[in-house]
N, C-alpha and C. Protein backbone atom coordinates (compact mmCIF):
# COMPACT_ATOMS: atom_id res chain seq x y z
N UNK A 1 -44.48 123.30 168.97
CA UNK A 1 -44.06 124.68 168.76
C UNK A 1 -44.40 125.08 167.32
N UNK A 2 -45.08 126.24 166.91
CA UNK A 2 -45.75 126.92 165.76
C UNK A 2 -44.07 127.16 164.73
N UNK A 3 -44.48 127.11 163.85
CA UNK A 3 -43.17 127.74 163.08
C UNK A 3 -43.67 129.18 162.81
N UNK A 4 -41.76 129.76 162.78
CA UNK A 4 -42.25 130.94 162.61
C UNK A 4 -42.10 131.61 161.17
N UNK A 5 -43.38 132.46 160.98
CA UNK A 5 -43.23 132.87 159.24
C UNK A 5 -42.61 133.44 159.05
N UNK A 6 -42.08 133.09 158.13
CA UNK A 6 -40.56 133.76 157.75
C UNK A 6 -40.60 133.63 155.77
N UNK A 7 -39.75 134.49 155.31
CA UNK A 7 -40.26 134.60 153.70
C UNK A 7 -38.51 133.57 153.61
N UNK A 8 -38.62 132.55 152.86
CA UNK A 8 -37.33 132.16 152.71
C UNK A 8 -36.89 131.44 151.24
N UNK A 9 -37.44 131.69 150.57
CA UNK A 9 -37.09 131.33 148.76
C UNK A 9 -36.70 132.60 148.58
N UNK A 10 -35.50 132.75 147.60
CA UNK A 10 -35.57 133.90 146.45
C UNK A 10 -36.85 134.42 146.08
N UNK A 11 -37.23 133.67 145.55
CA UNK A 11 -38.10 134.55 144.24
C UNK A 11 -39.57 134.62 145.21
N UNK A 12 -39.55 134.54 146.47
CA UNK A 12 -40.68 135.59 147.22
C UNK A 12 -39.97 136.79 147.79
N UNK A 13 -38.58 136.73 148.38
CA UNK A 13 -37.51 137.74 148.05
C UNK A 13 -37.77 138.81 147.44
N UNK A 14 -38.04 138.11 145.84
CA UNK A 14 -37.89 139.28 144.53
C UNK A 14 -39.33 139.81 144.42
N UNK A 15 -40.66 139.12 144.64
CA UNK A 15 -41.62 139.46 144.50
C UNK A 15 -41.89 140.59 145.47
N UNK A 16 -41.43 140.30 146.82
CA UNK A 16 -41.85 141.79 147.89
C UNK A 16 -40.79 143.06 147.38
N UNK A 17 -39.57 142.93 146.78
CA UNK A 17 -38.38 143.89 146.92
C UNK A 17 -38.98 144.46 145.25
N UNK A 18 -39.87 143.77 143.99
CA UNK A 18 -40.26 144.07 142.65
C UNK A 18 -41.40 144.89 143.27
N UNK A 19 -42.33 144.00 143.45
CA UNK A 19 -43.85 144.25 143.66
C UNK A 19 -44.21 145.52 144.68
N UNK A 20 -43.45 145.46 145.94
CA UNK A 20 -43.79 146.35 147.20
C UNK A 20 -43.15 147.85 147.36
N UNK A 21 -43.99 148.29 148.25
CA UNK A 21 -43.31 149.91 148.57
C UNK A 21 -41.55 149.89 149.79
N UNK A 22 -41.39 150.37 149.68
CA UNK A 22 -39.90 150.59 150.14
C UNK A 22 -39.73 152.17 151.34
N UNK A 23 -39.52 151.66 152.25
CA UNK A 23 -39.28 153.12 153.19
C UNK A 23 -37.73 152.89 154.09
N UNK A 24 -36.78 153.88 154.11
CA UNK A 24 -35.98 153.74 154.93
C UNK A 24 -35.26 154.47 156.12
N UNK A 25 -34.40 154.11 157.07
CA UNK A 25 -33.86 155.32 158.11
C UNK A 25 -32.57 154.77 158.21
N UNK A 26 -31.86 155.19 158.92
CA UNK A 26 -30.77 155.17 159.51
C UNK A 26 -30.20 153.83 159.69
N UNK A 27 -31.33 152.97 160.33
CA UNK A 27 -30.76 151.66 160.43
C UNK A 27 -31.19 150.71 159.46
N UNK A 28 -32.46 150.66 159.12
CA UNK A 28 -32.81 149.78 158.46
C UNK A 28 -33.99 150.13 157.02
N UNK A 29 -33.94 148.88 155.74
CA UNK A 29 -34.93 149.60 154.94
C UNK A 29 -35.91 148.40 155.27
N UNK A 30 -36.98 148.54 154.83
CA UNK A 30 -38.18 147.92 154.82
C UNK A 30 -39.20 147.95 153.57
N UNK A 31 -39.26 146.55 153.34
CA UNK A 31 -40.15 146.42 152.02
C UNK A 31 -41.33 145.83 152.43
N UNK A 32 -42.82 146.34 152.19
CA UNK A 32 -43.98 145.68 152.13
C UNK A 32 -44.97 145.44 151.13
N UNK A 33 -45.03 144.03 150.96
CA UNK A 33 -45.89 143.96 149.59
C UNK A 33 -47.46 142.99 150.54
N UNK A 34 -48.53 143.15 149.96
CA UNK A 34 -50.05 142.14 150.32
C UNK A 34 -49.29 141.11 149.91
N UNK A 35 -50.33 140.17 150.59
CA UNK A 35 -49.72 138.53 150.21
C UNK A 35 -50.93 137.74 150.09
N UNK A 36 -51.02 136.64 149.62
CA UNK A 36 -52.38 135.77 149.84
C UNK A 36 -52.42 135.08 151.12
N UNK A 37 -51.31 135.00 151.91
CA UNK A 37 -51.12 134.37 153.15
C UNK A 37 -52.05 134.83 154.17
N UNK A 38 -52.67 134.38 155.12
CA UNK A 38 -53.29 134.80 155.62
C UNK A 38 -52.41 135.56 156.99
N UNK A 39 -51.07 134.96 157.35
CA UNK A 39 -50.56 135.68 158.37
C UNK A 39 -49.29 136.72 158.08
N UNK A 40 -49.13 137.61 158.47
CA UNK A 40 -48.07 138.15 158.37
C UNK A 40 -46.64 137.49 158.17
N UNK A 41 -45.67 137.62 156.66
CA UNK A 41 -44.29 136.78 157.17
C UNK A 41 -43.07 137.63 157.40
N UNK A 42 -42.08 137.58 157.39
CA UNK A 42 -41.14 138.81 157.72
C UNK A 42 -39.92 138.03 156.72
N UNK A 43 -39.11 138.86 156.08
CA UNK A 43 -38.00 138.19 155.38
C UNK A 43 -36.94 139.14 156.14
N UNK A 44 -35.60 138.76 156.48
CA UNK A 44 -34.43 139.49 157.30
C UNK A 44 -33.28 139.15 156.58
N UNK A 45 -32.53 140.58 156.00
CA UNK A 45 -31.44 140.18 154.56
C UNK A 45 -30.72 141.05 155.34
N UNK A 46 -29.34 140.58 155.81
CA UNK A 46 -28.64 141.17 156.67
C UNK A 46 -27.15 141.12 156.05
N UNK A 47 -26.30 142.04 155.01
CA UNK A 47 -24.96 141.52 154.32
C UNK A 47 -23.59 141.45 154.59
N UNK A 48 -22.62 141.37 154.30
CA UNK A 48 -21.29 140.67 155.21
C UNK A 48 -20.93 142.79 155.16
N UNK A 49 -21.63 143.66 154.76
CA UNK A 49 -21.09 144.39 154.89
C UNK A 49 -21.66 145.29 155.94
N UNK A 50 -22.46 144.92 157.07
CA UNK A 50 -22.61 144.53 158.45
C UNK A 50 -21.82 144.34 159.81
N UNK A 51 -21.22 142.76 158.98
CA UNK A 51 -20.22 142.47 160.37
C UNK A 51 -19.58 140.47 159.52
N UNK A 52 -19.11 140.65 160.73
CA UNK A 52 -18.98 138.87 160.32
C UNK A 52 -20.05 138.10 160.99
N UNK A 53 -20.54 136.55 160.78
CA UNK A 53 -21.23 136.05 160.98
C UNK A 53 -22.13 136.22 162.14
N UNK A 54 -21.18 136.37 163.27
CA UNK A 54 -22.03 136.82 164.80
C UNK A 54 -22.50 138.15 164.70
N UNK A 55 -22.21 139.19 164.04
CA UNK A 55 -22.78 140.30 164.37
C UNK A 55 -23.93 140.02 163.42
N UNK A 56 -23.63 139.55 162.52
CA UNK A 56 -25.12 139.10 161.37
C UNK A 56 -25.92 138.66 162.17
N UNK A 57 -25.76 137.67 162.24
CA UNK A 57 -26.75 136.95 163.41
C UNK A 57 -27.60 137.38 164.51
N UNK A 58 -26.22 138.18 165.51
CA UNK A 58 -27.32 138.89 166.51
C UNK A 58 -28.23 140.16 165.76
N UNK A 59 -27.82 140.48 164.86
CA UNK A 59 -28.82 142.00 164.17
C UNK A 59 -29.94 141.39 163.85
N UNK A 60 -29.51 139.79 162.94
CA UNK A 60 -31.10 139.09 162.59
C UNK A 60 -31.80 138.79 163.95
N UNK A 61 -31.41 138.09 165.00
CA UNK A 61 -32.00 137.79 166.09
C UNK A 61 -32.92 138.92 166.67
N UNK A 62 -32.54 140.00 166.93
CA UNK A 62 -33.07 141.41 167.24
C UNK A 62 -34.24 141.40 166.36
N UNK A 63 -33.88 141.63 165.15
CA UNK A 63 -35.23 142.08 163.97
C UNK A 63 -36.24 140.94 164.43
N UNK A 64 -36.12 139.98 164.33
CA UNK A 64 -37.17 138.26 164.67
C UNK A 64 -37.82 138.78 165.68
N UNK A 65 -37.32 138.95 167.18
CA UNK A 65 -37.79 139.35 168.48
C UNK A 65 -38.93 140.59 167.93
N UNK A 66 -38.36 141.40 167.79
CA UNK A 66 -38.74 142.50 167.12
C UNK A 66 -40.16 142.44 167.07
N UNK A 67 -40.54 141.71 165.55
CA UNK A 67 -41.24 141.40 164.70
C UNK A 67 -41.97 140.19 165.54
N UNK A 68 -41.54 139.32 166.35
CA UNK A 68 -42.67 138.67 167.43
C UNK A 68 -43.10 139.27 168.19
N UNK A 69 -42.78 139.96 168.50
CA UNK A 69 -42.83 141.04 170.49
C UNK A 69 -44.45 141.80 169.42
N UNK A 70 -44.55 142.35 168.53
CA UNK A 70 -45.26 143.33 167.84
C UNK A 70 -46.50 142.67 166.72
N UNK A 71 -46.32 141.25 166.47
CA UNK A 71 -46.84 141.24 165.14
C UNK A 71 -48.34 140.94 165.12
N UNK A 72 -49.01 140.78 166.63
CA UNK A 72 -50.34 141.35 167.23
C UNK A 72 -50.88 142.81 166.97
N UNK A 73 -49.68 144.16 167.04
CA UNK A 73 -49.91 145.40 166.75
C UNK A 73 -49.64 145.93 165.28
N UNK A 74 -49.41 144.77 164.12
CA UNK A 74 -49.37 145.15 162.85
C UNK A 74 -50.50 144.60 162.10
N UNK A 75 -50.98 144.95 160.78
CA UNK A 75 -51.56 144.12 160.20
C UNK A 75 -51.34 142.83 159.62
N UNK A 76 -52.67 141.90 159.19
CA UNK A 76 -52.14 140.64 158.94
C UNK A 76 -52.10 140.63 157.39
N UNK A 77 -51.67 139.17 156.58
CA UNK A 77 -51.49 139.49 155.30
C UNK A 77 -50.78 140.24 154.61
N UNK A 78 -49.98 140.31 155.06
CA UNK A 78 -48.27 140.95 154.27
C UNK A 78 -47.37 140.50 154.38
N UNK A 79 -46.34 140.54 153.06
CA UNK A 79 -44.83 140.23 153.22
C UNK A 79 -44.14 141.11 153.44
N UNK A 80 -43.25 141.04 154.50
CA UNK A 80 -42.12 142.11 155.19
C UNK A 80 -40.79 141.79 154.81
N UNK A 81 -40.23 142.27 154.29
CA UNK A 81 -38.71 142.22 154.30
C UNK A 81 -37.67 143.31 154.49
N UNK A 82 -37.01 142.99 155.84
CA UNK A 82 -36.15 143.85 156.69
C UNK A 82 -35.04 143.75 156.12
N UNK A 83 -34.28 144.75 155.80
CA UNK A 83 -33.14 144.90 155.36
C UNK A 83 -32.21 145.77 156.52
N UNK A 84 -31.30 145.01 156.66
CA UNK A 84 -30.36 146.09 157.44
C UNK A 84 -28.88 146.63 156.91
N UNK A 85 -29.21 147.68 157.51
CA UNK A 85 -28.08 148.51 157.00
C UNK A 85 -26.95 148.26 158.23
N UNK A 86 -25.53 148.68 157.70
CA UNK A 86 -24.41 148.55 158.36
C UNK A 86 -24.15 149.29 159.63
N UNK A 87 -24.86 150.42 160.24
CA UNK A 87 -25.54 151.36 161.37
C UNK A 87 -25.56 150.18 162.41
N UNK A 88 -26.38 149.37 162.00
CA UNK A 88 -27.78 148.94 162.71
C UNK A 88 -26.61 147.66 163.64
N UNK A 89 -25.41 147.27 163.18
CA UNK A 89 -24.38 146.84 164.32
C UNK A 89 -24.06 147.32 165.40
N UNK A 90 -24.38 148.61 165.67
CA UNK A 90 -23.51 149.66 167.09
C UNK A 90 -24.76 149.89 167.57
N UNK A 91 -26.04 149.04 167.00
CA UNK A 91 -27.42 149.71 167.76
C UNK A 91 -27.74 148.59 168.86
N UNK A 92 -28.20 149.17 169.86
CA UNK A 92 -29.27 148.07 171.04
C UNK A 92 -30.29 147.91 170.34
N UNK A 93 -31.16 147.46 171.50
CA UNK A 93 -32.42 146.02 170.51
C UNK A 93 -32.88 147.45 170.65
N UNK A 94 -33.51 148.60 171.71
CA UNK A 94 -34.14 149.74 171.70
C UNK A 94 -34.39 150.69 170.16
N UNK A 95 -33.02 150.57 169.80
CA UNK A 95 -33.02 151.34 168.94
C UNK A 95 -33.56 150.76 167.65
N UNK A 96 -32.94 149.52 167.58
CA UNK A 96 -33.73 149.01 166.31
C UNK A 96 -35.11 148.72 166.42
N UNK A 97 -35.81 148.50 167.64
CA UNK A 97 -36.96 148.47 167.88
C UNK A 97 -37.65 149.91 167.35
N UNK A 98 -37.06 150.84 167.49
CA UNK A 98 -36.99 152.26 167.60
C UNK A 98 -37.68 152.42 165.58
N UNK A 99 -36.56 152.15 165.23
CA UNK A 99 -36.12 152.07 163.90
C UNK A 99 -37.17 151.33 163.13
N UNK A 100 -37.96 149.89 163.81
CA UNK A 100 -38.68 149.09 162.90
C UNK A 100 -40.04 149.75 162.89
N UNK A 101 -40.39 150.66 164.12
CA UNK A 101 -41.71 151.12 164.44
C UNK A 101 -41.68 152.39 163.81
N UNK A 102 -40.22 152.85 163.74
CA UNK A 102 -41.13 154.24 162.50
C UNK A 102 -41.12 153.71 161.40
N UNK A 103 -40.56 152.78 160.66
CA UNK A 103 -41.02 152.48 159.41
C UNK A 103 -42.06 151.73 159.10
N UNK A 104 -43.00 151.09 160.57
CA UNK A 104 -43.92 149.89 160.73
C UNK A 104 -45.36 151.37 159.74
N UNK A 105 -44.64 152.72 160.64
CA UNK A 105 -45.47 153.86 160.77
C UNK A 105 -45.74 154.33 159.15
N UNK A 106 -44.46 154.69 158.86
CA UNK A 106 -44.91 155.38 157.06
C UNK A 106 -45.30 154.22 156.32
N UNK A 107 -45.16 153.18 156.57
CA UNK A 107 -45.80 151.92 155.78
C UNK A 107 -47.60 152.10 155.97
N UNK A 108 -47.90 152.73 156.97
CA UNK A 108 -48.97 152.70 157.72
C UNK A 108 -49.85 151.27 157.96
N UNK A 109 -48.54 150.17 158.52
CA UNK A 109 -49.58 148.77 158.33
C UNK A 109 -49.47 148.63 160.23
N UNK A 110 -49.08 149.93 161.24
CA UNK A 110 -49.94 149.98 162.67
C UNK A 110 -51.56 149.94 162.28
N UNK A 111 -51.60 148.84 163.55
CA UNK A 111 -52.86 148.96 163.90
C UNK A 111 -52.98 150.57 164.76
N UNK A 112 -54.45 150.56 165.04
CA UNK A 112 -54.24 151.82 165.43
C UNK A 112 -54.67 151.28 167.40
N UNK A 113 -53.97 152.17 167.74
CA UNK A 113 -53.90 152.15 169.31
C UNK A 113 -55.48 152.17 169.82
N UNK A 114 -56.31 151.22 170.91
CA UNK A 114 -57.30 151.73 171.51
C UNK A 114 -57.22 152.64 172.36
């Protein structure tokens, strides 16, 4: 089984949230910085002011799915880091799905549809 990329030190943390552009909505913000990596990684910062541990969890679980189900229809070579906002607990996977694809959009890192 492949591991999955995921940004998980601090200080690549600080480099996408210093270095990268920032867009947000309702549920969630989103930071994207280039990377030397050749594949796309995703970082998911989810805070106790959210939920308690299980609601943390399932919001991160959602964003992961998310971000696998799609990361064929984004570009490669970037660091992503999903931030969620306290909203994004009372949301279905729809909506946050909803939520990650308009910001996938003003980031403009969609591929473009054939």
């Amino acid at each position: 089984m492949k591991r999955f990329p995921s940004i998980k030190k601090n200080s690549e943390f600080q480099k996408v949230y210093k270095g990268g552009t920032s867009y947000a909505n309702r549920l969630l913000i989103m930071y994207v910085r280039k990377s030397d990596y050749p594949d796309t990684r995703i970082g998911i910062s989810v805070s106790k002011k959210v939920g308690n541990s299980v609601v943390r969890h399932r919001v991160t679980r959602r964003i992961r799915e998310i971000f696998r189900l799609h990361r064929e229809e984004t570009y490669s070579g970037l660091d992503i880091v999903v931030t969620a906002r306290p909203a994004a607990k009372d949301s279905d996977f729809k909506k946050l799905e909803s939520a990650y694809w308009h910001l996938c959009g003003l980031h403009n890192i969609r591929k473009e549809s054939k």
